[in-house]
C-alpha atoms as a PDB file:
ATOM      1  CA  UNK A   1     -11.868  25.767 -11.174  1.00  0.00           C
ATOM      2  CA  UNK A   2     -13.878  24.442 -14.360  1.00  0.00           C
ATOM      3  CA  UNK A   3     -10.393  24.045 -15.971  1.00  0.00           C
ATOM      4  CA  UNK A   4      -9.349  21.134 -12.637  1.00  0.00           C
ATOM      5  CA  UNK A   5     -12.798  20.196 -12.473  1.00  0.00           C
ATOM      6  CA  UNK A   6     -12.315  18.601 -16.313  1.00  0.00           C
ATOM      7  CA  UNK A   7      -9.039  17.016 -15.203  1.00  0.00           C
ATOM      8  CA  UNK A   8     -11.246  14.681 -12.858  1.00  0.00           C
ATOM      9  CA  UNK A   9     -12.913  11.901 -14.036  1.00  0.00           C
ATOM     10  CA  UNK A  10     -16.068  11.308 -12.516  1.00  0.00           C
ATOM     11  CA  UNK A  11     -17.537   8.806 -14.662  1.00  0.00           C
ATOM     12  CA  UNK A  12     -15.113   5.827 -15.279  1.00  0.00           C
ATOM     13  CA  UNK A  13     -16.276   2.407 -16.242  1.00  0.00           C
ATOM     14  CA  UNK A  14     -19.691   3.143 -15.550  1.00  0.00           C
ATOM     15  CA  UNK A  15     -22.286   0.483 -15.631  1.00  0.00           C
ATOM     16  CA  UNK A  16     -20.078  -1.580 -17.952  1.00  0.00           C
ATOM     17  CA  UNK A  17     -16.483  -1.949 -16.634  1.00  0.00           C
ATOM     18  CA  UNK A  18     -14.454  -4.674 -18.782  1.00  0.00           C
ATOM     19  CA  UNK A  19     -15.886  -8.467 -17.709  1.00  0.00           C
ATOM     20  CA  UNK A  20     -12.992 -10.971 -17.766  1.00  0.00           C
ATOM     21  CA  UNK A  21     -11.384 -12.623 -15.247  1.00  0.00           C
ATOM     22  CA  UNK A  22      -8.205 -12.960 -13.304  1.00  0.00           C
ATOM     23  CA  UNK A  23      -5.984 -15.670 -13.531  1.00  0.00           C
ATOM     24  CA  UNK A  24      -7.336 -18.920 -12.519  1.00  0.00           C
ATOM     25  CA  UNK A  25     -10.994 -17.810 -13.362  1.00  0.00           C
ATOM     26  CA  UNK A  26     -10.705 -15.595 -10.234  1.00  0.00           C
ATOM     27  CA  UNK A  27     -13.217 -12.774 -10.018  1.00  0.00           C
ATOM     28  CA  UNK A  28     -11.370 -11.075  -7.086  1.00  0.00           C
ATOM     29  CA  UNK A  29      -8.032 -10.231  -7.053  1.00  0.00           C
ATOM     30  CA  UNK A  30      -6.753  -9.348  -3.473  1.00  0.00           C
ATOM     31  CA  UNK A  31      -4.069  -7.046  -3.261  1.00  0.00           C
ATOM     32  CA  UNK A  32      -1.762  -7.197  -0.219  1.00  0.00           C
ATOM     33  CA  UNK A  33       0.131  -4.257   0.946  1.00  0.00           C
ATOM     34  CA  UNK A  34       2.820  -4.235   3.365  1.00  0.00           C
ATOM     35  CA  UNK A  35       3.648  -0.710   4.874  1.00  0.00           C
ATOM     36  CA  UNK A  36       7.684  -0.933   5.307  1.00  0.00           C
ATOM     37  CA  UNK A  37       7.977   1.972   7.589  1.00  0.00           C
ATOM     38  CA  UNK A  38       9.593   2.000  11.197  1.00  0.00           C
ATOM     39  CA  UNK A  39      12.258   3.869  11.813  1.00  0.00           C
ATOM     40  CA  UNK A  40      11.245   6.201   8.707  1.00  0.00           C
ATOM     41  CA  UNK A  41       8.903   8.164  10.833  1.00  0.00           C
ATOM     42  CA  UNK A  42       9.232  11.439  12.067  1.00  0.00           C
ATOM     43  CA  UNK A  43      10.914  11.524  15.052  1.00  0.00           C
ATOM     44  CA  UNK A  44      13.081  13.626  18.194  1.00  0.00           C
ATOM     45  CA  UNK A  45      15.436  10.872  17.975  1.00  0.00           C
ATOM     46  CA  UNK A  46      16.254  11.938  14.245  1.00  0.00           C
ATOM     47  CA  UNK A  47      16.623  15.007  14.496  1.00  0.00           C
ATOM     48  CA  UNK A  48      13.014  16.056  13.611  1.00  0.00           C
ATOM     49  CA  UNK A  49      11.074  19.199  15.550  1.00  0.00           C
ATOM     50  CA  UNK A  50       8.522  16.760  16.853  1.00  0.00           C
ATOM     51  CA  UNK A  51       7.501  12.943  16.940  1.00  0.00           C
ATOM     52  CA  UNK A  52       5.105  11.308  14.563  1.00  0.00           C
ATOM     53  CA  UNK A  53       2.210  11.015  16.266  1.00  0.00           C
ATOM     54  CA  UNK A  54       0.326   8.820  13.378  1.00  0.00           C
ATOM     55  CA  UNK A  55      -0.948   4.771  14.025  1.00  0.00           C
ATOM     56  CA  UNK A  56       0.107   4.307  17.496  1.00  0.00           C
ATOM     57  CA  UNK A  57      -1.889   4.219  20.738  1.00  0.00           C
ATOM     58  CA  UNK A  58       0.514   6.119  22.737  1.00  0.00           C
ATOM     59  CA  UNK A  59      -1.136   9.329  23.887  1.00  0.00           C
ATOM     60  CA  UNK A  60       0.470  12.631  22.677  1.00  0.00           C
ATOM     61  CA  UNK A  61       2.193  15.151  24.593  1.00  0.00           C
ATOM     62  CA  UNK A  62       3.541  18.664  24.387  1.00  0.00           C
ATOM     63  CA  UNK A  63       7.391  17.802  25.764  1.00  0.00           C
ATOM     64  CA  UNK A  64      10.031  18.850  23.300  1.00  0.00           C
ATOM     65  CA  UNK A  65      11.759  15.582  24.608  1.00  0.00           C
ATOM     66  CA  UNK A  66      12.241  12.621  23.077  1.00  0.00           C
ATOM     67  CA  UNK A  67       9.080   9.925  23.276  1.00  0.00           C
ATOM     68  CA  UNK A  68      10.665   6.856  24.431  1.00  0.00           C
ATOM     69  CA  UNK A  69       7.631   4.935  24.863  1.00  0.00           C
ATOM     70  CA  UNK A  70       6.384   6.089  21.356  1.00  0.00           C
ATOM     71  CA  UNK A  71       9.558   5.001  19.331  1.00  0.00           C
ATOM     72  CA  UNK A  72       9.212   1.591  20.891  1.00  0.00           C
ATOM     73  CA  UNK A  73       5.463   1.311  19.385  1.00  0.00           C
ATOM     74  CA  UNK A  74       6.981   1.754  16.172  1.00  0.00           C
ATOM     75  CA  UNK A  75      10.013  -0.085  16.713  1.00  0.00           C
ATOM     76  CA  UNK A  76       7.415  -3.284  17.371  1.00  0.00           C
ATOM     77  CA  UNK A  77       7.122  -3.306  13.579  1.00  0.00           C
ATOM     78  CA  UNK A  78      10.581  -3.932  12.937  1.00  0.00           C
ATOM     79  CA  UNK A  79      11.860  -6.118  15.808  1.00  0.00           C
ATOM     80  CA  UNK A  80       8.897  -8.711  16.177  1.00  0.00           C
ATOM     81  CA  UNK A  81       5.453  -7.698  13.830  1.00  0.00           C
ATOM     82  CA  UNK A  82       6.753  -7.886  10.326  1.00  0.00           C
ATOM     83  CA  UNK A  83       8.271 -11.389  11.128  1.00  0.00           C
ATOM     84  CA  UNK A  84       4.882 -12.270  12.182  1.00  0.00           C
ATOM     85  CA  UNK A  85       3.341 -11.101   9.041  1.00  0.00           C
ATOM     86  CA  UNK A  86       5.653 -12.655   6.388  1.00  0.00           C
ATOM     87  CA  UNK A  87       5.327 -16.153   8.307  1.00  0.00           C
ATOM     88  CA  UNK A  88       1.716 -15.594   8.025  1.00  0.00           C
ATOM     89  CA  UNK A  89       1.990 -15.146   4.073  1.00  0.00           C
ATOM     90  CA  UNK A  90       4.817 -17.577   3.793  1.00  0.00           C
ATOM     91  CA  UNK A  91       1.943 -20.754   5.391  1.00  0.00           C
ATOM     92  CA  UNK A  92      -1.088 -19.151   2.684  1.00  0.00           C
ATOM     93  CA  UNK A  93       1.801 -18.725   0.293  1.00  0.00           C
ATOM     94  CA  UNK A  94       0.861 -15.621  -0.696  1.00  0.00           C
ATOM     95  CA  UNK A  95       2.344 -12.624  -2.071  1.00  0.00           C
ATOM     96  CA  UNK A  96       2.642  -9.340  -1.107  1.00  0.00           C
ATOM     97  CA  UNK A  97       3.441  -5.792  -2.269  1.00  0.00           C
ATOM     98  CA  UNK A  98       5.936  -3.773   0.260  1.00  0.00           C
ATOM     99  CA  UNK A  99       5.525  -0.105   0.027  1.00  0.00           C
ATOM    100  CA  UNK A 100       8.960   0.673   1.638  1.00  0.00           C
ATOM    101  CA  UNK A 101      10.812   3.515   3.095  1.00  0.00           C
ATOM    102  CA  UNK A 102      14.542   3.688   2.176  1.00  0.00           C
ATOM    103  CA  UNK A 103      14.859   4.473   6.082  1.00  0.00           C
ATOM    104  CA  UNK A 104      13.365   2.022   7.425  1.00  0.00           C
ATOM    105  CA  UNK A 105      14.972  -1.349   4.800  1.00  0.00           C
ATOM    106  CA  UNK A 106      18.695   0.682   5.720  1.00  0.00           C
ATOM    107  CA  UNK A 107      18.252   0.342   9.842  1.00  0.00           C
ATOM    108  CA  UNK A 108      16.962  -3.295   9.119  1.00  0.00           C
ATOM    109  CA  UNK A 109      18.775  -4.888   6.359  1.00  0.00           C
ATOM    110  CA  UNK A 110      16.861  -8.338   7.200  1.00  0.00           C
ATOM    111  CA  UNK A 111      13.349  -7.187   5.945  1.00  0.00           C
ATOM    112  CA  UNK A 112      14.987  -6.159   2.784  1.00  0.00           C
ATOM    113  CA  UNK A 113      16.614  -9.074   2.251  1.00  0.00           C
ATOM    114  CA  UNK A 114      13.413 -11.429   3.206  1.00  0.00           C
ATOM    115  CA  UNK A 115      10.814  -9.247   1.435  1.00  0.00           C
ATOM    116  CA  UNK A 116      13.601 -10.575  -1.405  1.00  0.00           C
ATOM    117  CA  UNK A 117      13.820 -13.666  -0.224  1.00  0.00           C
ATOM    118  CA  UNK A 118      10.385 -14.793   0.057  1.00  0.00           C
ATOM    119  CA  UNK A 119       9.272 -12.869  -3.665  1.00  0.00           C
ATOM    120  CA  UNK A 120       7.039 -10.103  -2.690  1.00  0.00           C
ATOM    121  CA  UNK A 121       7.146  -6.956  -4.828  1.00  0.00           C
ATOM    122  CA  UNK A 122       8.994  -4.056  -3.474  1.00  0.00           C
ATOM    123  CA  UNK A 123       7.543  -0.543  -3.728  1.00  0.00           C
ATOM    124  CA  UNK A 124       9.005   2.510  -3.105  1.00  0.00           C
ATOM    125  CA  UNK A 125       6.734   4.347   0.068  1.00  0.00           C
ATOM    126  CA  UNK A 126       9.626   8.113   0.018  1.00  0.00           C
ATOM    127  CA  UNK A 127      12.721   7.745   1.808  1.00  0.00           C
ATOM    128  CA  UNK A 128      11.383   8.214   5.234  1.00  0.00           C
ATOM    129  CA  UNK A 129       7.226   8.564   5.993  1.00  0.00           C
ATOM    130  CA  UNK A 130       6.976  12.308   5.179  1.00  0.00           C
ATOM    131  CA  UNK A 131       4.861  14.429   3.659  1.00  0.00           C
ATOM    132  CA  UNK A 132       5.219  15.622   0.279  1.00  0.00           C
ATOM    133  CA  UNK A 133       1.869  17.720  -1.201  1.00  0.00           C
ATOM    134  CA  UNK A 134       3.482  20.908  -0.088  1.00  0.00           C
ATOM    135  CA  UNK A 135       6.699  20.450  -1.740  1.00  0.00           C
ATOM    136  CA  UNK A 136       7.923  22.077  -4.972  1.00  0.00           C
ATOM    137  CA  UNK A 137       8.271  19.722  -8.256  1.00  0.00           C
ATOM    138  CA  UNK A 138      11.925  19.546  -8.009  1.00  0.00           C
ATOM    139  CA  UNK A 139      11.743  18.999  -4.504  1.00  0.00           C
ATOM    140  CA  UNK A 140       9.535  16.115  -4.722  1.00  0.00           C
ATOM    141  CA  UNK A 141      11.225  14.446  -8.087  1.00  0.00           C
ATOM    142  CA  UNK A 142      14.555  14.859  -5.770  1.00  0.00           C
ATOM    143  CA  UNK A 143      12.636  12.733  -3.018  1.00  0.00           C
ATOM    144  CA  UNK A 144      11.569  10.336  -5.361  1.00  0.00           C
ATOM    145  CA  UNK A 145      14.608   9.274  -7.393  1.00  0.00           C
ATOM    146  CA  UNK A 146      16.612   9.433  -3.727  1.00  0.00           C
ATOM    147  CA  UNK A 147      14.272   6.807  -2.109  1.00  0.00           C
ATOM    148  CA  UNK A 148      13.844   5.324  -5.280  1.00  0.00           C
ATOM    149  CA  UNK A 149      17.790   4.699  -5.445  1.00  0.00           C
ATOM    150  CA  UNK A 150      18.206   3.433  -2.041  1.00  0.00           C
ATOM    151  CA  UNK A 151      15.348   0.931  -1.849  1.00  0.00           C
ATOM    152  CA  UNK A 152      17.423  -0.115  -5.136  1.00  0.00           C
ATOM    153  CA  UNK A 153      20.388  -0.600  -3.417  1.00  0.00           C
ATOM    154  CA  UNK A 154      18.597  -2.459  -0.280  1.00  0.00           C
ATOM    155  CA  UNK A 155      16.892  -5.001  -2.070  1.00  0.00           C
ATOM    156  CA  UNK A 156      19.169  -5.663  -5.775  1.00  0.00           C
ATOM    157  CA  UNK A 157      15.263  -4.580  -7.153  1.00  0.00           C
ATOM    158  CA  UNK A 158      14.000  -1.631  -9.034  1.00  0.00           C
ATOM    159  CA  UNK A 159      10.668  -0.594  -7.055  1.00  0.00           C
ATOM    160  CA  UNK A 160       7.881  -0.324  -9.313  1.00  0.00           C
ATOM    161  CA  UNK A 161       5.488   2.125  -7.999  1.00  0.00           C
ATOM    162  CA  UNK A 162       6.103   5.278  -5.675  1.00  0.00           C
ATOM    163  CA  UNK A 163       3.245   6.026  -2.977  1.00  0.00           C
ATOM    164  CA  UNK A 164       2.857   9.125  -0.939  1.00  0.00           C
ATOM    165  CA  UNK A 165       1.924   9.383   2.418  1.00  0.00           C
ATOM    166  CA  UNK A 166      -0.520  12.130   1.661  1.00  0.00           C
ATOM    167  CA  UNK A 167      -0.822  11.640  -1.866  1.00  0.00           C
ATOM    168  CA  UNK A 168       0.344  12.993  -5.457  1.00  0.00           C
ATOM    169  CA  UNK A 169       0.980  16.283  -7.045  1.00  0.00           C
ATOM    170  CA  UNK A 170      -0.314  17.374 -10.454  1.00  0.00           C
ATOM    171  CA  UNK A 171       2.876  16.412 -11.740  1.00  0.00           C
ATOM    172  CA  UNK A 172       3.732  13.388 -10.056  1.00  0.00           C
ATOM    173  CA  UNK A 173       2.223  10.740 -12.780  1.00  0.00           C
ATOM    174  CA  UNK A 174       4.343  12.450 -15.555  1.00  0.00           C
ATOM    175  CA  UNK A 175       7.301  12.295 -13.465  1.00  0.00           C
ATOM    176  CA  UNK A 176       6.394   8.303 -12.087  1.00  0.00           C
ATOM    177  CA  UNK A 177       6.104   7.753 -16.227  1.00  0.00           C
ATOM    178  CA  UNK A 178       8.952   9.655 -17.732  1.00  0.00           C
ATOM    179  CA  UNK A 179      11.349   7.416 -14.697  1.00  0.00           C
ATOM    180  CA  UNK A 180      10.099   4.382 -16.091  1.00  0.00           C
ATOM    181  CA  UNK A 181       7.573   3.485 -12.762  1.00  0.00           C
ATOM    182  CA  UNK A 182       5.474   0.454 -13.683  1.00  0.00           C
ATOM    183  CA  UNK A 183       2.355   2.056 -12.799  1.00  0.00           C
ATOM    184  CA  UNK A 184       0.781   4.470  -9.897  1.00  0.00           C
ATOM    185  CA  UNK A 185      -0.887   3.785  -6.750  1.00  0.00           C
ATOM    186  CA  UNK A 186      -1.906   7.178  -5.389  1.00  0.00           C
ATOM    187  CA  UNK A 187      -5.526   6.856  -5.822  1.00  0.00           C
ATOM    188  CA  UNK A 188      -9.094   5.765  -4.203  1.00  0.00           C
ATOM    189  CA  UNK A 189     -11.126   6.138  -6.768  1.00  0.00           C
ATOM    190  CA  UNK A 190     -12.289   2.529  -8.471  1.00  0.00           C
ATOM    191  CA  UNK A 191     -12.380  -1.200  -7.477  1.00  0.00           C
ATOM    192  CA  UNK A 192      -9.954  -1.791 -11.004  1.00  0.00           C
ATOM    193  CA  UNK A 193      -7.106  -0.189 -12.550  1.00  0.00           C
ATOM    194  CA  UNK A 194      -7.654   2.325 -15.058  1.00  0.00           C
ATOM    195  CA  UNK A 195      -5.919   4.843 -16.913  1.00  0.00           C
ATOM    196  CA  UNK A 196      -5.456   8.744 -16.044  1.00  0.00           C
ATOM    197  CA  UNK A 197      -7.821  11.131 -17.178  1.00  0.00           C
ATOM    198  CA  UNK A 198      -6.924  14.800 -18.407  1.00  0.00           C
ATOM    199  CA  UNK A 199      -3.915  16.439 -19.888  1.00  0.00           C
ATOM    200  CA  UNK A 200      -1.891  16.178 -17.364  1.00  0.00           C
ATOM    201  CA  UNK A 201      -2.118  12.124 -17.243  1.00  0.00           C
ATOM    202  CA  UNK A 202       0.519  10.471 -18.874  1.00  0.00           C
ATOM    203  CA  UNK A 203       0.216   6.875 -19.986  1.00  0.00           C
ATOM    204  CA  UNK A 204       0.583   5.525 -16.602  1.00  0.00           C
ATOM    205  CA  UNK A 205      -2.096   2.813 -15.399  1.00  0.00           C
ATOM    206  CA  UNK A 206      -3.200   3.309 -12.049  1.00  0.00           C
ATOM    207  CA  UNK A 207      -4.006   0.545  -9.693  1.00  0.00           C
ATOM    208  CA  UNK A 208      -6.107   2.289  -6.821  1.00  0.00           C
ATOM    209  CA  UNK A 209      -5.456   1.706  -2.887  1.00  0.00           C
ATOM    210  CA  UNK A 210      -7.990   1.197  -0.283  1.00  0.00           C
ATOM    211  CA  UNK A 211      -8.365   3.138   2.881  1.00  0.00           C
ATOM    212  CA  UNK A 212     -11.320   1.095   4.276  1.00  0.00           C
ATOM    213  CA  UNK A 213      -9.699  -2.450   4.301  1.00  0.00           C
ATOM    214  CA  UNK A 214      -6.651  -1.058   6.123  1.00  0.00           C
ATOM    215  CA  UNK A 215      -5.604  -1.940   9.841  1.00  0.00           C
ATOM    216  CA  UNK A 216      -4.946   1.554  10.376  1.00  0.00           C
ATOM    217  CA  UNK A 217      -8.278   1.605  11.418  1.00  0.00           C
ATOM    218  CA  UNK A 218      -8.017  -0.949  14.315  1.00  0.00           C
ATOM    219  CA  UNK A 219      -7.218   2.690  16.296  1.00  0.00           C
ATOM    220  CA  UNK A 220     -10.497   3.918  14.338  1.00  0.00           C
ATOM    221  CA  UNK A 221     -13.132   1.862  13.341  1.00  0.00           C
ATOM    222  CA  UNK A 222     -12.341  -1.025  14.439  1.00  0.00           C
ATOM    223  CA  UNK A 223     -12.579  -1.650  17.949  1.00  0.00           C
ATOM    224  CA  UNK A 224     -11.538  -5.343  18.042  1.00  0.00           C
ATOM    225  CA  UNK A 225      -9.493  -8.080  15.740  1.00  0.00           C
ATOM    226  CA  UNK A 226     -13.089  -9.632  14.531  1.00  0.00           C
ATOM    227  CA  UNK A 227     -14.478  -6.188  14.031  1.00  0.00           C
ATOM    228  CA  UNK A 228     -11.478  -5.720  11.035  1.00  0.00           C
ATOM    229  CA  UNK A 229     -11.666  -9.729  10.056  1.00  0.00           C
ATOM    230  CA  UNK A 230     -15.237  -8.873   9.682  1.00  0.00           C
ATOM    231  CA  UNK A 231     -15.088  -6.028   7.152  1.00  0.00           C
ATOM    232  CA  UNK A 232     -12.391  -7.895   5.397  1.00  0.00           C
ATOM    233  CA  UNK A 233     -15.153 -10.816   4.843  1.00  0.00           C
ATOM    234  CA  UNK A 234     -17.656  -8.474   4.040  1.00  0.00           C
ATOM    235  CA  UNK A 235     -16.437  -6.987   1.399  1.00  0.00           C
ATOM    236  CA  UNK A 236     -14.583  -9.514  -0.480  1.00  0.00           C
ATOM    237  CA  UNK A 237     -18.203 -11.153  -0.270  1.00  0.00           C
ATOM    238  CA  UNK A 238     -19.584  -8.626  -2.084  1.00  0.00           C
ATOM    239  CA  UNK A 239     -16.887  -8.076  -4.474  1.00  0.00           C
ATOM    240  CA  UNK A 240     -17.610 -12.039  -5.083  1.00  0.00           C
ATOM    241  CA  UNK A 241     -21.231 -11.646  -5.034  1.00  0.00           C
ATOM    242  CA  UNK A 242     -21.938  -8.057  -6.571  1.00  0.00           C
ATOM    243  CA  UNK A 243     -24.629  -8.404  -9.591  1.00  0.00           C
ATOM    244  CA  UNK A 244     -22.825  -6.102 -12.066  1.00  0.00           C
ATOM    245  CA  UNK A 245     -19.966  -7.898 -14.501  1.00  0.00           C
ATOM    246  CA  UNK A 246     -16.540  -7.894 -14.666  1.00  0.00           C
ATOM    247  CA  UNK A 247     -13.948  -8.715 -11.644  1.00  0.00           C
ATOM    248  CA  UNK A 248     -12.729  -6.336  -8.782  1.00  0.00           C
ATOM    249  CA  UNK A 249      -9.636  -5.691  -6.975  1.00  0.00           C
ATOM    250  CA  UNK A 250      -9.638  -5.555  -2.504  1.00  0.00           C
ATOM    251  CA  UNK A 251      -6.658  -4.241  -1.427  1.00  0.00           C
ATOM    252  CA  UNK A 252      -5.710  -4.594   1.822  1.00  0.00           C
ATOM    253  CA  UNK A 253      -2.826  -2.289   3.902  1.00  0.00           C
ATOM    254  CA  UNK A 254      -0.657  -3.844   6.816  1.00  0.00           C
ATOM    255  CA  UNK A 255       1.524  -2.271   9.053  1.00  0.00           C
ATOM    256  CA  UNK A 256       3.351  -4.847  10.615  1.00  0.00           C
ATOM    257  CA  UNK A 257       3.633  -2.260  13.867  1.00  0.00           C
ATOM    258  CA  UNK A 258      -0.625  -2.934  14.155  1.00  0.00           C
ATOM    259  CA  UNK A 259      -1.104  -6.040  12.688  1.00  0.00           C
ATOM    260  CA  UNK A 260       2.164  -7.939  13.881  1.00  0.00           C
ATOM    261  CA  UNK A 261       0.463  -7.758  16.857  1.00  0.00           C
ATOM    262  CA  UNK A 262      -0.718 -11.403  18.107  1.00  0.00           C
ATOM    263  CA  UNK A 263      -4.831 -11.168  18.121  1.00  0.00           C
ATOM    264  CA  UNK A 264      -4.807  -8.546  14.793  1.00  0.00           C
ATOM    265  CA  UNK A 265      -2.367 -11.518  13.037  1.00  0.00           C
ATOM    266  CA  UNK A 266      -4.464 -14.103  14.415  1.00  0.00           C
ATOM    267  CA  UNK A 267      -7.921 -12.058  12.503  1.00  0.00           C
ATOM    268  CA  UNK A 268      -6.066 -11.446   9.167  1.00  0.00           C
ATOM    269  CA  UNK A 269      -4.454 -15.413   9.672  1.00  0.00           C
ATOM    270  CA  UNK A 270      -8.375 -16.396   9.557  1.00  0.00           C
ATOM    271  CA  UNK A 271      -9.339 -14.248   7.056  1.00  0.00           C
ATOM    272  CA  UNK A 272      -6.493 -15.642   4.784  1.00  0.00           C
ATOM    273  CA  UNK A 273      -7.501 -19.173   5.457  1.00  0.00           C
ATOM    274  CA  UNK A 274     -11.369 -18.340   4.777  1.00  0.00           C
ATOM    275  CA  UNK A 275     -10.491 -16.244   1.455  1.00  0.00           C
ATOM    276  CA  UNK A 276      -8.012 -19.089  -0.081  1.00  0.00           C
ATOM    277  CA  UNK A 277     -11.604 -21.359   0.252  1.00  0.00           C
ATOM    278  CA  UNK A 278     -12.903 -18.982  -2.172  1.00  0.00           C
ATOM    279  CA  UNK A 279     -12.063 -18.372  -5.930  1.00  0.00           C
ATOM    280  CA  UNK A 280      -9.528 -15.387  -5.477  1.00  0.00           C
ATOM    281  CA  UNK A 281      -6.203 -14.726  -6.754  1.00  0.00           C
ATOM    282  CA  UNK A 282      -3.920 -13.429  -4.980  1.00  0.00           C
ATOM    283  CA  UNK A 283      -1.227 -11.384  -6.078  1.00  0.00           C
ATOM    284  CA  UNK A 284       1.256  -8.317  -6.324  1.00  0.00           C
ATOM    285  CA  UNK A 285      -0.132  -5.047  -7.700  1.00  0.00           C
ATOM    286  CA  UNK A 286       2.184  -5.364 -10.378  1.00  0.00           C
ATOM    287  CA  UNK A 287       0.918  -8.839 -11.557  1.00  0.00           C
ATOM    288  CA  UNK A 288      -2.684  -7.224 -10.916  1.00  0.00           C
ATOM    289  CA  UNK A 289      -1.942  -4.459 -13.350  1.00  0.00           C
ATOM    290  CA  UNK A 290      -0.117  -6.687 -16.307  1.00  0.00           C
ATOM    291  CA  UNK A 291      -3.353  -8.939 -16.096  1.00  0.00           C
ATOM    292  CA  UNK A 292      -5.639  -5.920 -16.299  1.00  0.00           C
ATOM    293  CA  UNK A 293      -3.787  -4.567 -19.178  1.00  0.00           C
ATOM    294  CA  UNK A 294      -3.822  -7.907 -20.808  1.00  0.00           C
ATOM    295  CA  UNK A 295      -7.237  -8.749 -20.925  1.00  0.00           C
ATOM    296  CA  UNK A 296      -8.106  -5.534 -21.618  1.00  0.00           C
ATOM    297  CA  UNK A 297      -5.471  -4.605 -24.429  1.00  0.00           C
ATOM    298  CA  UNK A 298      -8.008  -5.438 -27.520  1.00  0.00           C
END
């Protein structure tokens, strides 16, 4: 235990992270994340044991039949959200990072082609949306350089970061590093990118994700549109505002299943608007991490 516990890093920047600025003079950088991932879930109609039961408001039953009315939640994503979304970026002219599922780009060649199209940074999210903290390293790295290689072929771009569903193994980073990934995502723990800590870090920045600003929590938190528009404004005020030096990162997750949906779009259309009045930049995680390491480098 002692021997994990000093793998952990508890302290990081401290009362004195590194004070620059973002591009532009920008002391927020906001971090847009698109979660590329119907038809990658688990599912009857795929041959899985059961349905996934995860960011839907379709109640849950024991039937060993296939959930019709489930699949379609998730198929609103694909057919009708996600087109919402990206003209939604497209008017802010904004960019976004897609953490994709090789599942879900291969049953919908369009959003491949218009995450392409329209410049936003693809990701690679697994091949479908499973779970992979219980697999073996081999297992995993298999997972990896299979999603990895089809997300590859879907777009005509390398994806530069992997992201779990349920997070990393102790070997993952090395693995992400040795394969020539850009950086890693799997990680809560600080407002800026940062380095690993402990031996079993490679020299792999990590650019941490948020599970606060997220509209997974409009079936959570977040009983209304205004109610997530709200925390969204909240804290990119404070990162704005905050007293201590140095800029911040807000990422912000998007399932185009949740917020595709007209009044959630409408909320993150305002928030958009009201955040491109401030002095942010927004941009890729990729672009966040090269400017980090940049300013930083000396």
């Amino acid at each position: 235990m002692e021997e994990a516990l000093s793998q952990r890093d508890f302290v990081g920047y401290g009362e004195s992270p590194p004070d620059f600025c973002w591009p532009g003079g920008a002391r927020v950088a906001i971090s847009l994340v698109i979660n590329v991932e119907e038809g990658a879930e688990r599912s009857r109609a795929r041959g899985d044991s059961a349905d996934d039961l995860g960011a839907h408001w379709i109640p849950a039953h024991a039937s060993t039949e296939r959930n019709l009315t489930l699949e379609s939640a998730f198929e609103y994503g694909s057919r009708a959200g996600v087109w919402r979304l990206l003209r939604i970026l497209r008017r802010h002219d904004v960019k976004a990072t897609a953490f994709c599922c090789a599942a879900a780009l291969e049953l919908n060649p369009d959003i491949a082609a218009a995450l392409v199209r329209d410049g936003h940074e693809i990701a690679d999210h697994g091949y479908q949306w499973d779970t992979h903290t219980d697999l073996t390293d081999h297992e995993e790295w298999e997972k990896i350089i299979a999603s990895r290689e089809a997300i590859s072929a879907a777009t005509g771009r390398q994806p530069t970061t992997w992201y779990s569903r349920d997070g990393l193994r102790p070997g993952t980073r090395s693995f992400l590093a040795d394969e020539g990934f850009s950086y890693d995502s799997n990680s809560f723990n600080d407002d800026l990118p940062h380095w690993g800590h402990g031996p079993a870090n490679p020299k792999l920045p990590l650019l941490p994700y948020a599970g606060d600003t997220n509209d997974s929590g409009l079936f959570k938190q977040f009983p209304t549109a205004a109610s997530f528009a709200n925390h969204l404004e909240a804290a990119l005020d404070m990162m704005l505002h905050d007293t201590r030096s140095g800029p911040s990162v807000m990422s912000v997750g998007l399932h185009p299943r949740l917020i595709g949906r007209p009044a959630y779009a409408v909320a993150l259309d305002r928030f958009l608007e009201s955040a491109r009045a401030q002095k942010v930049w927004f941009a890729t995680r990729e672009e966040i991490v090269g400017a980090w390491r940049s300013s930083t480098s000396s």
